[in-house]
Protein backbone atom coordinates (compact mmCIF):
# COMPACT_ATOMS: atom_id res chain seq x y z
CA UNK A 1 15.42 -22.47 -11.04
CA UNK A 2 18.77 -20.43 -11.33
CA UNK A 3 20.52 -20.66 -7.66
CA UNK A 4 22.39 -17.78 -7.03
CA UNK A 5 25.57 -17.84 -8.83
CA UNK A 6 24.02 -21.48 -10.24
CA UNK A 7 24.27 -22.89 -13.09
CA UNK A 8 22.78 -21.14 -15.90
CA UNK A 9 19.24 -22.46 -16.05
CA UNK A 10 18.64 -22.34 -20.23
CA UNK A 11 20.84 -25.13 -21.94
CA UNK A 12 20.87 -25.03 -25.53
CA UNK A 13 18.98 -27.38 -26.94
CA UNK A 14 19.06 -28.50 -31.19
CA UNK A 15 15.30 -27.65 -32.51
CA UNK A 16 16.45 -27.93 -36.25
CA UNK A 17 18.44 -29.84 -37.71
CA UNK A 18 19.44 -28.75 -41.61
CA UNK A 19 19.53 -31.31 -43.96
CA UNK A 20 21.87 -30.62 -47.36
CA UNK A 21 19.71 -31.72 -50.32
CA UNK A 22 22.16 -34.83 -51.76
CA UNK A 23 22.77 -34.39 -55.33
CA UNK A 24 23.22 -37.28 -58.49
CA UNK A 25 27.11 -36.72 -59.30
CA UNK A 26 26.39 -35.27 -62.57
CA UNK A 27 23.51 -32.98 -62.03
CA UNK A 28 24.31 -29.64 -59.71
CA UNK A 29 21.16 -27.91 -57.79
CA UNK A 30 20.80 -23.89 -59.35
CA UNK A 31 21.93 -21.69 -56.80
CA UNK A 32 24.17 -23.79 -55.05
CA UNK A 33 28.09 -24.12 -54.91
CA UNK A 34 30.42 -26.30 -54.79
CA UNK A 35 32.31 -26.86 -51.58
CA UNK A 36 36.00 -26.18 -51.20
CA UNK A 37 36.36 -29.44 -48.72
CA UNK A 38 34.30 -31.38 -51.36
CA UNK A 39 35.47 -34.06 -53.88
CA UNK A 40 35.19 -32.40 -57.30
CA UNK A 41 31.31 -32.42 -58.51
CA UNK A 42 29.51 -31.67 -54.92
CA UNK A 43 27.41 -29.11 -54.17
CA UNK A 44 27.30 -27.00 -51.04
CA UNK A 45 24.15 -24.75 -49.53
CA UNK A 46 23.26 -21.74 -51.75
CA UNK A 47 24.92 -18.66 -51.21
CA UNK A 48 23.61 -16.99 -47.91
CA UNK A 49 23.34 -20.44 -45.84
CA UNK A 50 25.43 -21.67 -44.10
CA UNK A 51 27.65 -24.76 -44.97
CA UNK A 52 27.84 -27.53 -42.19
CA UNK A 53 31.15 -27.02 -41.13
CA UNK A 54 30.51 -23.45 -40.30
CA UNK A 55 27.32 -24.91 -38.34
CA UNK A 56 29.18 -27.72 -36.82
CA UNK A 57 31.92 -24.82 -35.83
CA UNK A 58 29.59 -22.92 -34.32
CA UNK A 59 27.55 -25.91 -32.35
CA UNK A 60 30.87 -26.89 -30.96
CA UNK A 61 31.57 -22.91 -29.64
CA UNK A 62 28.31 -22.81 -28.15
CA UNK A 63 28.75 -26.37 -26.53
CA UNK A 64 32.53 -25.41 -25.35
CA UNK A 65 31.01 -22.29 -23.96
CA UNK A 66 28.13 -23.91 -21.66
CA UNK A 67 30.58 -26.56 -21.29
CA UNK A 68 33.45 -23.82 -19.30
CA UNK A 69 30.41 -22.08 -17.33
CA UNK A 70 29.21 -25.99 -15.55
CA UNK A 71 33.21 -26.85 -15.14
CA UNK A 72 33.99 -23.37 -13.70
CA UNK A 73 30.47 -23.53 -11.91
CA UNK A 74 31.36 -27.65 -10.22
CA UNK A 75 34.68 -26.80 -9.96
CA UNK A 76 34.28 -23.29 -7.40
CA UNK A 77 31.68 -24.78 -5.62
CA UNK A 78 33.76 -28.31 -5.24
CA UNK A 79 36.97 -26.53 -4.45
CA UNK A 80 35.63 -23.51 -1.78
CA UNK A 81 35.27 -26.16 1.03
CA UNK A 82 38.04 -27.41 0.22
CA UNK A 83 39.87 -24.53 0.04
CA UNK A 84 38.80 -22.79 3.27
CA UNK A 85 39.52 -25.91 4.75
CA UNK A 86 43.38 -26.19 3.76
CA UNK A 87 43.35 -22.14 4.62
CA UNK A 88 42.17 -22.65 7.82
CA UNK A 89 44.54 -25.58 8.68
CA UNK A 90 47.31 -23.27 7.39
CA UNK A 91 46.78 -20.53 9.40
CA UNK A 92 46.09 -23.10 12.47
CA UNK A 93 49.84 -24.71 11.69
CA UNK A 94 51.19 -21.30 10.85
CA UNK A 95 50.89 -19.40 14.39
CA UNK A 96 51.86 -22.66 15.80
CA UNK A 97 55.09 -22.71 14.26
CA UNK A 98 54.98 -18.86 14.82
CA UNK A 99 54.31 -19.19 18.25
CA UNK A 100 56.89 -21.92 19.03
CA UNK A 101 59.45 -20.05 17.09
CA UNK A 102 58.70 -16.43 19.26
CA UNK A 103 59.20 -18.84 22.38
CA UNK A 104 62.18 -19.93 21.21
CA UNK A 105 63.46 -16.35 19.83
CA UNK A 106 62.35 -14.83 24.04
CA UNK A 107 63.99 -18.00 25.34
CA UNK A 108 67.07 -17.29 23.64
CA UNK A 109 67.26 -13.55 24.44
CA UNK A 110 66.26 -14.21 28.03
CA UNK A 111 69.60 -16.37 28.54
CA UNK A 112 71.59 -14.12 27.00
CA UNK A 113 70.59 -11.77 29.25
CA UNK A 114 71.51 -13.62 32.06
CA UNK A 115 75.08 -14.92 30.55
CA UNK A 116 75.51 -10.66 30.86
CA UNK A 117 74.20 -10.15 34.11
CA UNK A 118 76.12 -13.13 35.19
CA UNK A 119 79.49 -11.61 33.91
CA UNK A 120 79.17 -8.44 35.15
């Protein structure tokens, strides 16, 4: 049910979560590695998988991603009314203020006119 420049209609959702295998301190799993953020004697994910901090860093893009479309999304469609709105009360009090200075300009022109005609 994507609306015309909607919402996007697929949200991510989590289907797996990864679990990292908790080691004793002493013994290390074969084939995994140790992690750089780690307290000496941890293990990370074998080689190939990734390490949660890369998953959390990539959750967190993805979220920050859908995240900007919905804001941008609510945001355009809050702010168009609102915006033609202001732009039409703008133009409204613009040609007013055009209109009343052009009367003043003629008004202004016309009498100096006359203060000529009258001296001649």
């Amino acid at each position: 049910m994507n609306r015309r420049g909607g919402p996007p209609s697929l949200l991510p959702t989590l289907t797996e979560v990864w679990t990292e295998p908790v080691p004793d301190r002493d013994k290390k799993l074969p084939g995994a590695r140790p992690r750089h953020d780690a307290p000496p004697g941890a293990v990370g994910p074998p080689d190939g998988e990734p390490g949660e901090e890369q998953l959390v860093r990539a959750v967190l893009q993805d979220v920050q991603r859908h995240v900007d479309l919905m804001l941008e999304y609510r945001l355009r469609a809050s702010l168009t009314p609102l915006l033609t709105q202001l732009a039409d009360t703008l133009v409204r009090e613009l040609r007013q203020e055009l209109s009343e200075t052009l009367h003043d300009v003629v008004k202004r022109s016309v009498n100096q006119e006359l203060v000529r005609r009258r001296k001649r």
